[in-house]
PDB file of N, CA and C in Angstrom:
ATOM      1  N   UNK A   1     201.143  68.242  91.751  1.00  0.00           N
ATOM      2  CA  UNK A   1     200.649  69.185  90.778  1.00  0.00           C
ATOM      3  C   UNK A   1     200.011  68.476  89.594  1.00  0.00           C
ATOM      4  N   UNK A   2     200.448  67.196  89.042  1.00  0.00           N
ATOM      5  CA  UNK A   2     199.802  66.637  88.056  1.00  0.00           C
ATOM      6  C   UNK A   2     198.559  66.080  88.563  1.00  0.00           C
ATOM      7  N   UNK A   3     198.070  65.962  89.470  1.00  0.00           N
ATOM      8  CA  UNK A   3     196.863  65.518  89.930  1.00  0.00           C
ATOM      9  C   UNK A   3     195.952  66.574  89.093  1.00  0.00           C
ATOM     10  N   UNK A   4     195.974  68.086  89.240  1.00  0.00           N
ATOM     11  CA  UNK A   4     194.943  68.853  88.850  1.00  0.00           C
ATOM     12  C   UNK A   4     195.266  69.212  87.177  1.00  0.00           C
ATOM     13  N   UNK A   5     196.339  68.564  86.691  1.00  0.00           N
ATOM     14  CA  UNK A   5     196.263  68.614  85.152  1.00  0.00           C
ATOM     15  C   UNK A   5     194.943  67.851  84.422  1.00  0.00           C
ATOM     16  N   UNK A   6     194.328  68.457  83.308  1.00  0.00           N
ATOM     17  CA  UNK A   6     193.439  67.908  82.887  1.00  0.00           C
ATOM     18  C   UNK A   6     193.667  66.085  82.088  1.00  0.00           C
ATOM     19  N   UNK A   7     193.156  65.267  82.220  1.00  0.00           N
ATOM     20  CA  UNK A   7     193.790  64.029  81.852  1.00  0.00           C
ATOM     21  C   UNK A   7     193.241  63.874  80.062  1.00  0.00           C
ATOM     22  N   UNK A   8     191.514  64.749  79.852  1.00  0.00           N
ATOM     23  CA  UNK A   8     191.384  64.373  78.711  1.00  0.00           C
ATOM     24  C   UNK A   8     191.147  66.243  77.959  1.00  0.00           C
ATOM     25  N   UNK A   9     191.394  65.938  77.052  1.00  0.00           N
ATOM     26  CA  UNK A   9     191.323  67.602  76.602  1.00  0.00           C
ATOM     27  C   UNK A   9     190.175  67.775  75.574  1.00  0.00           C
ATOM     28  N   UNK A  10     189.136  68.249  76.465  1.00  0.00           N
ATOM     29  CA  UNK A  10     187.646  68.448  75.841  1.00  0.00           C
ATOM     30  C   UNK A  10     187.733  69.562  75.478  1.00  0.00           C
ATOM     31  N   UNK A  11     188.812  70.296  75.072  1.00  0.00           N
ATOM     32  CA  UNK A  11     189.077  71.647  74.520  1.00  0.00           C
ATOM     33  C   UNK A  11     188.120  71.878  73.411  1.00  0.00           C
ATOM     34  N   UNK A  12     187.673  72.872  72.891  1.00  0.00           N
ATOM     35  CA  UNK A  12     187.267  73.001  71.341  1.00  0.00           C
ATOM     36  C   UNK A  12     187.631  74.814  70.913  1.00  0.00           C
ATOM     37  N   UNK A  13     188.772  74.767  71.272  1.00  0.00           N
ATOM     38  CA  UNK A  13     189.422  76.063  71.059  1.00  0.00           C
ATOM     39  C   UNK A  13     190.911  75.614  70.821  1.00  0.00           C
ATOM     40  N   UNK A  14     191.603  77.268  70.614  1.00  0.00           N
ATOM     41  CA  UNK A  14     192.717  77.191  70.229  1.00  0.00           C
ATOM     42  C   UNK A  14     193.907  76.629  71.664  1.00  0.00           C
ATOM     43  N   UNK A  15     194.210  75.540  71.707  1.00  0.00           N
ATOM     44  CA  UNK A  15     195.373  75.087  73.026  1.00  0.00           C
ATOM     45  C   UNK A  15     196.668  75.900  73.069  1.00  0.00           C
ATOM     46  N   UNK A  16     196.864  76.682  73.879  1.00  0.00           N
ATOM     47  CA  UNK A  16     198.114  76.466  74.366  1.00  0.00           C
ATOM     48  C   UNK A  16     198.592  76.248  75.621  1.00  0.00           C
ATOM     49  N   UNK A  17     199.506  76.329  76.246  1.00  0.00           N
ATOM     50  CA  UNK A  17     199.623  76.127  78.135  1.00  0.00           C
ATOM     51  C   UNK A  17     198.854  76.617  79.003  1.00  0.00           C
ATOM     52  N   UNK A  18     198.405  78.245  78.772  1.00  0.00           N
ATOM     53  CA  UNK A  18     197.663  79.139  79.393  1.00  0.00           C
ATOM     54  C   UNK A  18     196.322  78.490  79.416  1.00  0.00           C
ATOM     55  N   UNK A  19     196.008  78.089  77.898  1.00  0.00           N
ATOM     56  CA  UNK A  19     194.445  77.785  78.118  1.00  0.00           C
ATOM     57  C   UNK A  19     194.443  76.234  78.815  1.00  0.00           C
ATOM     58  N   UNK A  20     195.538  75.346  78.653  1.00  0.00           N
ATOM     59  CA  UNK A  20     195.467  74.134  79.300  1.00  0.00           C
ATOM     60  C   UNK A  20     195.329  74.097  81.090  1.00  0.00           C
ATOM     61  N   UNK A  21     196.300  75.797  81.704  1.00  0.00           N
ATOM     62  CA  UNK A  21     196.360  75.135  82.655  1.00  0.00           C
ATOM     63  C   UNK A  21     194.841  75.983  83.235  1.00  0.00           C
ATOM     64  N   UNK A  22     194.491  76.646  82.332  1.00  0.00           N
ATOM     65  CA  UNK A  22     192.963  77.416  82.625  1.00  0.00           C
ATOM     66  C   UNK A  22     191.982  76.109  82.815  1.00  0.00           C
ATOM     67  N   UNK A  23     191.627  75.147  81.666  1.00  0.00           N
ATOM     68  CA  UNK A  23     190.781  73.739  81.988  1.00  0.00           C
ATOM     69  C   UNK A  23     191.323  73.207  83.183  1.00  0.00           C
ATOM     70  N   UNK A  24     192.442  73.011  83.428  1.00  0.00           N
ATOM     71  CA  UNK A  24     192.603  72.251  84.783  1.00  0.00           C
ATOM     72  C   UNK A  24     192.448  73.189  85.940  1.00  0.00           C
ATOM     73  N   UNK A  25     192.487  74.461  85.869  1.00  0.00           N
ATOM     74  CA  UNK A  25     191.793  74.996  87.153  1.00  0.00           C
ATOM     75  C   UNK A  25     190.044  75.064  87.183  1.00  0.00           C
ATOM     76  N   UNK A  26     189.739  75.017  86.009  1.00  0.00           N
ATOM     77  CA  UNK A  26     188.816  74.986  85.919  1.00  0.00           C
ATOM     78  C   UNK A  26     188.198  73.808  86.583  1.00  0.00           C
ATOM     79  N   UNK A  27     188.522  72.244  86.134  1.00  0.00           N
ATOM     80  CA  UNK A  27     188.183  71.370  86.631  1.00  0.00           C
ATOM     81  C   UNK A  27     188.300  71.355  88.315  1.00  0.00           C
ATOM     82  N   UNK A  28     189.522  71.776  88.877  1.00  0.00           N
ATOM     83  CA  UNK A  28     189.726  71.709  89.860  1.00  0.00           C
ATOM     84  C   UNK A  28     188.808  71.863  90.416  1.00  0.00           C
ATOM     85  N   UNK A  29     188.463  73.479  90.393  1.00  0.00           N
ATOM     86  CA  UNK A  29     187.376  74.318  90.634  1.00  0.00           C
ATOM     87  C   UNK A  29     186.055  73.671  91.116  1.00  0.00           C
ATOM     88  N   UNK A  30     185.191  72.982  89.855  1.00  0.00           N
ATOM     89  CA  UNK A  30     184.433  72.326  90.080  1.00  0.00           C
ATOM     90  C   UNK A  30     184.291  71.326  90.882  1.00  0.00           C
ATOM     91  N   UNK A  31     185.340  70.265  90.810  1.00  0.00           N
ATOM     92  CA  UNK A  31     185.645  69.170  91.765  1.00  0.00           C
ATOM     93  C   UNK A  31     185.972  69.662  93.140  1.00  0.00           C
ATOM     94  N   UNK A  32     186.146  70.671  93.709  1.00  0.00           N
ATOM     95  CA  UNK A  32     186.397  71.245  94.797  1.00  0.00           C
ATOM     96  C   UNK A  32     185.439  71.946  95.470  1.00  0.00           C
ATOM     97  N   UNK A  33     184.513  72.294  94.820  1.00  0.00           N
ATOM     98  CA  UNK A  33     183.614  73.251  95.156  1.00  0.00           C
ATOM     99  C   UNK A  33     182.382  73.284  96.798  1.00  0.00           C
ATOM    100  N   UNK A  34     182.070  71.808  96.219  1.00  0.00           N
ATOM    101  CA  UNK A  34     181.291  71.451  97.396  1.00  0.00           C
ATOM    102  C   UNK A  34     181.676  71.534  98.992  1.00  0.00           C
ATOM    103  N   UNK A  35     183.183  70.892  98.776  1.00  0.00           N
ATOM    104  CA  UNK A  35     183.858  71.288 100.116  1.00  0.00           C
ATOM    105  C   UNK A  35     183.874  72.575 100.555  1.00  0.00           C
ATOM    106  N   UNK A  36     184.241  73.416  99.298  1.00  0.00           N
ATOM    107  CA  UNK A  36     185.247  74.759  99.828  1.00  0.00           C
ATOM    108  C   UNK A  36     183.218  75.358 100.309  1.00  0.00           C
ATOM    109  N   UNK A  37     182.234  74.875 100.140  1.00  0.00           N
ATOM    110  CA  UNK A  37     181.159  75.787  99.758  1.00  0.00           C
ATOM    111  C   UNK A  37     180.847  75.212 101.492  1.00  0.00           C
ATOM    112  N   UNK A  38     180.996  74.014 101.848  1.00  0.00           N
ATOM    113  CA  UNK A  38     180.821  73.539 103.383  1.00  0.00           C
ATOM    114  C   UNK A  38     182.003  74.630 104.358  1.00  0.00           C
ATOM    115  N   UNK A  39     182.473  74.265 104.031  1.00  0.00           N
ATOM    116  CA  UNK A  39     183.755  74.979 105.058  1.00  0.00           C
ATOM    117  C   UNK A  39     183.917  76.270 105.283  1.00  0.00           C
ATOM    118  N   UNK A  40     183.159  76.974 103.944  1.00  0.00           N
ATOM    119  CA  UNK A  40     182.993  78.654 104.432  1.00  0.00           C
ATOM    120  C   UNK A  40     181.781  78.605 105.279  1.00  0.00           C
ATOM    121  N   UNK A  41     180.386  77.629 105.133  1.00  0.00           N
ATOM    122  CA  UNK A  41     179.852  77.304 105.929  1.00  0.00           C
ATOM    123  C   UNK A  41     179.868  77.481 107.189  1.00  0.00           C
ATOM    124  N   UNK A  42     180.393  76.457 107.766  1.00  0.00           N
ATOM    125  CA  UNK A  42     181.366  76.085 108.808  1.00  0.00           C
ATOM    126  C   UNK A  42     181.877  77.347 109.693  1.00  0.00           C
ATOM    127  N   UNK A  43     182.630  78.303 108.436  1.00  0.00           N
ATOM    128  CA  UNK A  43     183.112  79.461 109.362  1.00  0.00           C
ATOM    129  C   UNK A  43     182.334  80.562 109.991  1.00  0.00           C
ATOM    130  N   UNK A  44     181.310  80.534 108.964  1.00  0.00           N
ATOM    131  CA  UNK A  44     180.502  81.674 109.230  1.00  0.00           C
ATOM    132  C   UNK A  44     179.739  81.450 110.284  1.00  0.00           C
ATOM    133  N   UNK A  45     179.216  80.003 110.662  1.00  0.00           N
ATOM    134  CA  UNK A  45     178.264  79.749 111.603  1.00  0.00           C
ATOM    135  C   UNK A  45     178.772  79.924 112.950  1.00  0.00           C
ATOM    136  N   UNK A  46     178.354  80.774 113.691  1.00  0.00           N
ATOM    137  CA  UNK A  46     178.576  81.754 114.672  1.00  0.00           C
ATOM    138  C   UNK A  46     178.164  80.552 115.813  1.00  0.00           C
ATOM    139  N   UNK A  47     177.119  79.561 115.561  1.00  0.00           N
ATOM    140  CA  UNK A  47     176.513  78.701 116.720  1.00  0.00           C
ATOM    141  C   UNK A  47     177.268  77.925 117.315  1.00  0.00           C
ATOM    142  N   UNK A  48     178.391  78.009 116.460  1.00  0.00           N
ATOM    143  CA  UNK A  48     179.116  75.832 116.194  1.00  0.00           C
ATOM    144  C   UNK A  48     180.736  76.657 116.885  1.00  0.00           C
ATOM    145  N   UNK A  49     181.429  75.962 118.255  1.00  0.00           N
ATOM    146  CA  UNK A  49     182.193  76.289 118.511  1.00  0.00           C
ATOM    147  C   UNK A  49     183.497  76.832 117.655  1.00  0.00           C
ATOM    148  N   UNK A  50     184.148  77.644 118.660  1.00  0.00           N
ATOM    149  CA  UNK A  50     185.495  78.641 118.487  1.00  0.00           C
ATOM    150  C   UNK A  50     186.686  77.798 117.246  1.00  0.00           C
ATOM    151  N   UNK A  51     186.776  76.163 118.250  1.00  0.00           N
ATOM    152  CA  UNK A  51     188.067  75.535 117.543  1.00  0.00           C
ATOM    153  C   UNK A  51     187.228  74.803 116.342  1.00  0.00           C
ATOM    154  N   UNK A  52     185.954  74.055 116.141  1.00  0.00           N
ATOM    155  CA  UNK A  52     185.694  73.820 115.250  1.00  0.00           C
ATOM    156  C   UNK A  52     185.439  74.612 113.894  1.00  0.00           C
ATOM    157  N   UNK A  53     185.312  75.626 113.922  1.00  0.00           N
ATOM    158  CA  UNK A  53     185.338  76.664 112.704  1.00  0.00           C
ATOM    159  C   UNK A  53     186.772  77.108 112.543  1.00  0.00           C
ATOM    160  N   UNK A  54     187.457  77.369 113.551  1.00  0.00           N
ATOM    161  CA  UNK A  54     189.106  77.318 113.351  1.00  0.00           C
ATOM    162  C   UNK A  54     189.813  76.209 112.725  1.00  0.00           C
ATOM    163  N   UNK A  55     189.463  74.935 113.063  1.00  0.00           N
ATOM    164  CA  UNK A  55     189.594  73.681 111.945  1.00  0.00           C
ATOM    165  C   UNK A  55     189.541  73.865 110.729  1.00  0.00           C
ATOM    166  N   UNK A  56     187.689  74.430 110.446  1.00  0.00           N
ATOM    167  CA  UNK A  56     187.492  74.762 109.442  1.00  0.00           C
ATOM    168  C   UNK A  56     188.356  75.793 108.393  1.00  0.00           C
ATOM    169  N   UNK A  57     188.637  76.824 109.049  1.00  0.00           N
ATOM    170  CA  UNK A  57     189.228  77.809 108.489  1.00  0.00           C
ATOM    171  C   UNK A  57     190.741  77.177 107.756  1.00  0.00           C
ATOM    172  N   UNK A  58     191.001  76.452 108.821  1.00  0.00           N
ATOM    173  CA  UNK A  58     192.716  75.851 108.610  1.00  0.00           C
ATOM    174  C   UNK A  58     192.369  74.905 107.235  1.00  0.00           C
ATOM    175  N   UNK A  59     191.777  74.255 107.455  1.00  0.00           N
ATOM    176  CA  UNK A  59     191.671  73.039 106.086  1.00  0.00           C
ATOM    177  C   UNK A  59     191.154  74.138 104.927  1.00  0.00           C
ATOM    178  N   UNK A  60     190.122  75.150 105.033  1.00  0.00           N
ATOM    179  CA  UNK A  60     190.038  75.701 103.779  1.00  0.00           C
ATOM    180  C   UNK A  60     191.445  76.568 103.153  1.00  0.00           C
ATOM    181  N   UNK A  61     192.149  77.213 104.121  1.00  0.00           N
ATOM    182  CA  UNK A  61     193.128  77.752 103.912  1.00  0.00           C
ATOM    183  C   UNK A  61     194.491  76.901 103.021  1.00  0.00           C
ATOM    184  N   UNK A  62     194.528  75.774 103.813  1.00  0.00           N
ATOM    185  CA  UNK A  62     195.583  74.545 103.210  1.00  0.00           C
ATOM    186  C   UNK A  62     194.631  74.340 101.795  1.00  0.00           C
ATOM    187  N   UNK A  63     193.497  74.018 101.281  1.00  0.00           N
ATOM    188  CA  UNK A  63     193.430  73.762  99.993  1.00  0.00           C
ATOM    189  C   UNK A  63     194.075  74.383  98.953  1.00  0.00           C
ATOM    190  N   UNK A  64     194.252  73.562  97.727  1.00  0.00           N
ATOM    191  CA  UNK A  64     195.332  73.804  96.882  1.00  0.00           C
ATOM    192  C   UNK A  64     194.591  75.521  96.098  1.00  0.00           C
ATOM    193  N   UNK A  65     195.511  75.767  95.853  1.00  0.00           N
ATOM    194  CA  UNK A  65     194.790  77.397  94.960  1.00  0.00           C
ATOM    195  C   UNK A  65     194.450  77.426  93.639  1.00  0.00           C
ATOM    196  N   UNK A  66     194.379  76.282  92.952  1.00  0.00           N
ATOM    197  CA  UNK A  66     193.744  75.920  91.821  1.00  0.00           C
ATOM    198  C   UNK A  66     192.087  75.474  92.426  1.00  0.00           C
ATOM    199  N   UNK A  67     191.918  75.263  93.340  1.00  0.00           N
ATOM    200  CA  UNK A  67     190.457  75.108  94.124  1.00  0.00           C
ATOM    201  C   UNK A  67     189.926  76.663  93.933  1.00  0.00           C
ATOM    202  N   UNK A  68     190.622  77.529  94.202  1.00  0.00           N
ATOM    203  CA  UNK A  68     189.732  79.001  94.521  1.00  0.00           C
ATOM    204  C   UNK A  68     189.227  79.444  93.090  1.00  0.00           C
ATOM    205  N   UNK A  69     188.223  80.163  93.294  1.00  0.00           N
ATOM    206  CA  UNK A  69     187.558  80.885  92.187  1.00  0.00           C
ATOM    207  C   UNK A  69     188.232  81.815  91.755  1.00  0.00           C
ATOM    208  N   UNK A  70     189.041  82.635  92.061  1.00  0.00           N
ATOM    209  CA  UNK A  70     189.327  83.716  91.668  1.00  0.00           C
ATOM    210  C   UNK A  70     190.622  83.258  90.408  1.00  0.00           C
ATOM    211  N   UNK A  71     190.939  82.132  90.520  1.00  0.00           N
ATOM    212  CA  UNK A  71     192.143  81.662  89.982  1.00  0.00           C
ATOM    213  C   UNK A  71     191.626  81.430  88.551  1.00  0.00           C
ATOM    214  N   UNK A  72     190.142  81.520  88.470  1.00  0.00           N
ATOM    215  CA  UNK A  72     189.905  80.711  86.721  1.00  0.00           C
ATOM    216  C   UNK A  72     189.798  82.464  86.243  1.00  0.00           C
ATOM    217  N   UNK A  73     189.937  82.642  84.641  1.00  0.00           N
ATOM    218  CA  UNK A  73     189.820  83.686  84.098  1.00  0.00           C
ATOM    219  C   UNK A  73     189.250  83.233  82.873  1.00  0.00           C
ATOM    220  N   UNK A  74     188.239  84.243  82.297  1.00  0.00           N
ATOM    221  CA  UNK A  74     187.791  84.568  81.368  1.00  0.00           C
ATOM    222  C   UNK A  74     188.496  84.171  79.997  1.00  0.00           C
ATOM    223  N   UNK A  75     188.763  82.964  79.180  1.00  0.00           N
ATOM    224  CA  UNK A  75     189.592  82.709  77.710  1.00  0.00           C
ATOM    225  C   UNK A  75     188.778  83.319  76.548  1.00  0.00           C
ATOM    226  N   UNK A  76     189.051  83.764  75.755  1.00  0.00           N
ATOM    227  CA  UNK A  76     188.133  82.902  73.963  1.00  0.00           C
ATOM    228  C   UNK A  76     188.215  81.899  73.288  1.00  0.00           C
ATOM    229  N   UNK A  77     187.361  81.474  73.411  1.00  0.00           N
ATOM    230  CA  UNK A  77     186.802  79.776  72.708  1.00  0.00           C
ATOM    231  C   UNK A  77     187.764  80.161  71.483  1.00  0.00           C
ATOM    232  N   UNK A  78     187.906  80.941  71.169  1.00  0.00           N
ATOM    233  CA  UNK A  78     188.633  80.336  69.322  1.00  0.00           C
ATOM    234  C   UNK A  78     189.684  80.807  69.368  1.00  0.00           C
ATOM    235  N   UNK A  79     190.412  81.844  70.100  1.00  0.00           N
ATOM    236  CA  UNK A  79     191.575  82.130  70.001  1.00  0.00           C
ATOM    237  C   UNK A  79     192.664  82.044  71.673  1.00  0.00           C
ATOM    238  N   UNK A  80     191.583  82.193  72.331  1.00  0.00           N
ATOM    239  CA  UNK A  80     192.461  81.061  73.533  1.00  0.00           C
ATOM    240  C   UNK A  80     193.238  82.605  74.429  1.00  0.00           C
ATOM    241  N   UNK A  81     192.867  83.948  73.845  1.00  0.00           N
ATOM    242  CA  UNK A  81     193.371  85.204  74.815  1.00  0.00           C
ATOM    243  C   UNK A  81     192.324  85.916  75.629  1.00  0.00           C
ATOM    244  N   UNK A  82     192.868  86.469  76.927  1.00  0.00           N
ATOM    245  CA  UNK A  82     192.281  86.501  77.993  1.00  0.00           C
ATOM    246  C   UNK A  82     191.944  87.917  78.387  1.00  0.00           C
ATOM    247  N   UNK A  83     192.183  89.011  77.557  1.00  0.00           N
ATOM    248  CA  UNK A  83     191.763  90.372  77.539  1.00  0.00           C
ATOM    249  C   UNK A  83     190.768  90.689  76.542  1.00  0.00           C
ATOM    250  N   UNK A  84     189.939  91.098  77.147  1.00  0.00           N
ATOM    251  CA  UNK A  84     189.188  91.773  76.163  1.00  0.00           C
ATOM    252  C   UNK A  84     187.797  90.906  75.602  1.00  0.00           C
ATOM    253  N   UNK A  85     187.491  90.499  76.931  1.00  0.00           N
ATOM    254  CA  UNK A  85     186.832  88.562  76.623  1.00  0.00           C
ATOM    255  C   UNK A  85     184.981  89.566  76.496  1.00  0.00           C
ATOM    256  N   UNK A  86     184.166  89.052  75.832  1.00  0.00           N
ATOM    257  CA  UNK A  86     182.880  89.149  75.896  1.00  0.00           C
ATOM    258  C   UNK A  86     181.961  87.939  76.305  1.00  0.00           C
ATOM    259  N   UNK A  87     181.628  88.270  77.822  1.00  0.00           N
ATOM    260  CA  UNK A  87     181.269  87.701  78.390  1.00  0.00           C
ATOM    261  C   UNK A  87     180.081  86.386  78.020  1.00  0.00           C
ATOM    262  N   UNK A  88     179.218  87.070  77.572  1.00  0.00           N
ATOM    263  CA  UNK A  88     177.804  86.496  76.514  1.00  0.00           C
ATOM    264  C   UNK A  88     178.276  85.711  75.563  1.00  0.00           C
ATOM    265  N   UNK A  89     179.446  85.948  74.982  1.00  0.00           N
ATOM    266  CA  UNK A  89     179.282  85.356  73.860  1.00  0.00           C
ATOM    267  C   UNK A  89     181.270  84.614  73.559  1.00  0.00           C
ATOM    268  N   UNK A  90     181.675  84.560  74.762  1.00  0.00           N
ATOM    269  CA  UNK A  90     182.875  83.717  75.294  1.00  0.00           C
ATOM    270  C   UNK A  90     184.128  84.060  74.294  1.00  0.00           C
ATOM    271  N   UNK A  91     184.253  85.288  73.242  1.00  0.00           N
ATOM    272  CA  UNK A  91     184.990  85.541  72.426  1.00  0.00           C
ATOM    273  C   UNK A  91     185.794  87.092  72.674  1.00  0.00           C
ATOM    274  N   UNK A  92     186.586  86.916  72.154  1.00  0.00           N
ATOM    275  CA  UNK A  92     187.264  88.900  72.428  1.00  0.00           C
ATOM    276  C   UNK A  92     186.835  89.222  71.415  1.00  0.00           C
ATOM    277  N   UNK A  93     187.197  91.187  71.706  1.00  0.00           N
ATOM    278  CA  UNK A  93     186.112  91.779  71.422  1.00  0.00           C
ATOM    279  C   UNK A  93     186.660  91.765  69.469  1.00  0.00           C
ATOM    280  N   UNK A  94     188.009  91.157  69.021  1.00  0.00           N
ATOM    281  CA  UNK A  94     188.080  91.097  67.576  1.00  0.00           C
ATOM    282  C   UNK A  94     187.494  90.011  67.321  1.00  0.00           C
ATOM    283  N   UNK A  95     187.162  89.254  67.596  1.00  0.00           N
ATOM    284  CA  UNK A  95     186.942  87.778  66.801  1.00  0.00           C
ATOM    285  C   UNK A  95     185.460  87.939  66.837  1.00  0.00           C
ATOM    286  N   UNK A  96     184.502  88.552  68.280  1.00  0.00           N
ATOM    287  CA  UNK A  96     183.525  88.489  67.983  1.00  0.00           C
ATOM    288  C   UNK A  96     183.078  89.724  66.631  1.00  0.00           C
ATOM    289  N   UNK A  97     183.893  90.473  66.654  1.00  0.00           N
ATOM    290  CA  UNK A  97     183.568  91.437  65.383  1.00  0.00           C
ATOM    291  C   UNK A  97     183.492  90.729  64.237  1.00  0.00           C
ATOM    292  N   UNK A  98     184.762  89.751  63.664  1.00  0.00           N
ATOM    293  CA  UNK A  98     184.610  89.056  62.687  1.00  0.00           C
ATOM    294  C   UNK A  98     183.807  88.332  62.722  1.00  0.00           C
ATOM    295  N   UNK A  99     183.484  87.464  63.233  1.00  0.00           N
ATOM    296  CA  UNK A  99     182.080  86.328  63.308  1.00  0.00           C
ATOM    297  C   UNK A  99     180.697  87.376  63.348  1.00  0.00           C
ATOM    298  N   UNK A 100     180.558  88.626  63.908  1.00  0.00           N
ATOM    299  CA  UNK A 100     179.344  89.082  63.625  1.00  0.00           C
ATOM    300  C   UNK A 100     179.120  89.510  62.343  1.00  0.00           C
ATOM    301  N   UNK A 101     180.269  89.845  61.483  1.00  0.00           N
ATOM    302  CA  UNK A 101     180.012  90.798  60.593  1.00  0.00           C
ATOM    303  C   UNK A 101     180.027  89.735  58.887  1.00  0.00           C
ATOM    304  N   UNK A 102     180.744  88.756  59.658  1.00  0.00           N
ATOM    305  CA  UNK A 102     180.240  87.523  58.836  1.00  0.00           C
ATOM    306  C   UNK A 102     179.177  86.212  58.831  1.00  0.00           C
ATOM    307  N   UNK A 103     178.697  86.877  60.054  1.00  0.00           N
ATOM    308  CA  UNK A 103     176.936  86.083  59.993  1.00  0.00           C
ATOM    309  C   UNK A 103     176.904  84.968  61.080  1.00  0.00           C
ATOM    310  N   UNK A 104     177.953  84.595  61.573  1.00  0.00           N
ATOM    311  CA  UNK A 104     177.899  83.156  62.403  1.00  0.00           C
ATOM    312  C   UNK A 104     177.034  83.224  63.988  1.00  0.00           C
ATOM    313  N   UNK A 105     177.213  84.687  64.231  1.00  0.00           N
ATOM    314  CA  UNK A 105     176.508  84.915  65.455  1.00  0.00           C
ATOM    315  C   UNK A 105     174.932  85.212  65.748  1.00  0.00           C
ATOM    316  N   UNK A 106     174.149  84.252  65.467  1.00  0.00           N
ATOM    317  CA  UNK A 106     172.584  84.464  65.314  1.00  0.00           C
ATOM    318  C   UNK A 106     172.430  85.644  66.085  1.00  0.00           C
ATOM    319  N   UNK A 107     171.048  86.194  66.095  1.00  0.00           N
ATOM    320  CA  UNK A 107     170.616  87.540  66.718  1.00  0.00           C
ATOM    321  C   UNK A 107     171.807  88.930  66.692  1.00  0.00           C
ATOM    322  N   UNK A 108     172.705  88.408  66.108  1.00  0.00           N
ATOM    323  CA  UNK A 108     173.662  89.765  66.314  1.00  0.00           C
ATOM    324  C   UNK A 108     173.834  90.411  64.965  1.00  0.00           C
ATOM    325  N   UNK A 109     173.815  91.685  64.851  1.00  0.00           N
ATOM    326  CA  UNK A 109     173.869  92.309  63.605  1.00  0.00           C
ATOM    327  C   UNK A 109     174.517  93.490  63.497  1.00  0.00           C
ATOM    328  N   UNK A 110     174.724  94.443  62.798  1.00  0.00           N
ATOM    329  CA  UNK A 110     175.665  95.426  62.578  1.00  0.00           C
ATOM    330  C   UNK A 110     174.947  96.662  62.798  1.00  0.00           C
ATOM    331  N   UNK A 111     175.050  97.615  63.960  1.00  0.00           N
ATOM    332  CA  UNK A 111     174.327  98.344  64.016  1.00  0.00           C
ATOM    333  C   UNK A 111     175.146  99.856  63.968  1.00  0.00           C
ATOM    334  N   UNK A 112     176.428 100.052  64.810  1.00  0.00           N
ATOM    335  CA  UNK A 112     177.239 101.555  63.985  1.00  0.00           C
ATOM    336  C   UNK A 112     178.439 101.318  63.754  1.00  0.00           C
ATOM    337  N   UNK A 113     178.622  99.998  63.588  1.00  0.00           N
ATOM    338  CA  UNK A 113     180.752  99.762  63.863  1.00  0.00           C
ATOM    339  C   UNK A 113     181.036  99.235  62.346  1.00  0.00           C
TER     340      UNK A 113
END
């Protein structure tokens, strides 16, 4: 399990465990990708025999689940919580209120809130 812990913390948000073990799936993620992106490959291709895509299937299945996509979630850069995330602009939906309404967010402005 410490293999997929992050070793350097290029964080520039608020840390706590959640968001730490979010960077290391994250990394995972990336570092994994190419394989997991061959091997669905692999399965789908209808040309390439029965047991060799069954191989395939088996080794994608055994990869660790910090590899899968579905495992990373949405944080905020400044406060590090995972509901309520705005996508565009990587913040929930209070913090981006405060930063808009205090100017930090170029192009964004106050229009009925």
């Amino acid at each position: 399990m410490s293999m997929f812990r992050a070793k350097k913390f290029d964080l520039g948000c608020f840390t706590n465990v959640r968001t730490l073990r979010d960077h290391s799936k994250r990394k995972a993620f990336e570092a994994a990708e190419p394989e997991r992106q061959a091997l669905r490959y692999i399965i789908r291709n209808t040309t390439l025999p029965a047991r060799t895509r069954a191989m395939a299937q088996l080794q994608l299945a055994q990869m660790h689940c910090y590899t899968r996509p579905t495992q990373i979630r949405n944080r905020c850069i400044l406060g590090g919580k995972s509901r309520g995330v705005l996508r565009d602009f990587k913040m929930t939906r209070y913090m981006f209120r405060l930063n808009a309404l205090a100017g930090n967010l170029p192009g964004v402005k106050k229009a009925s809130w």
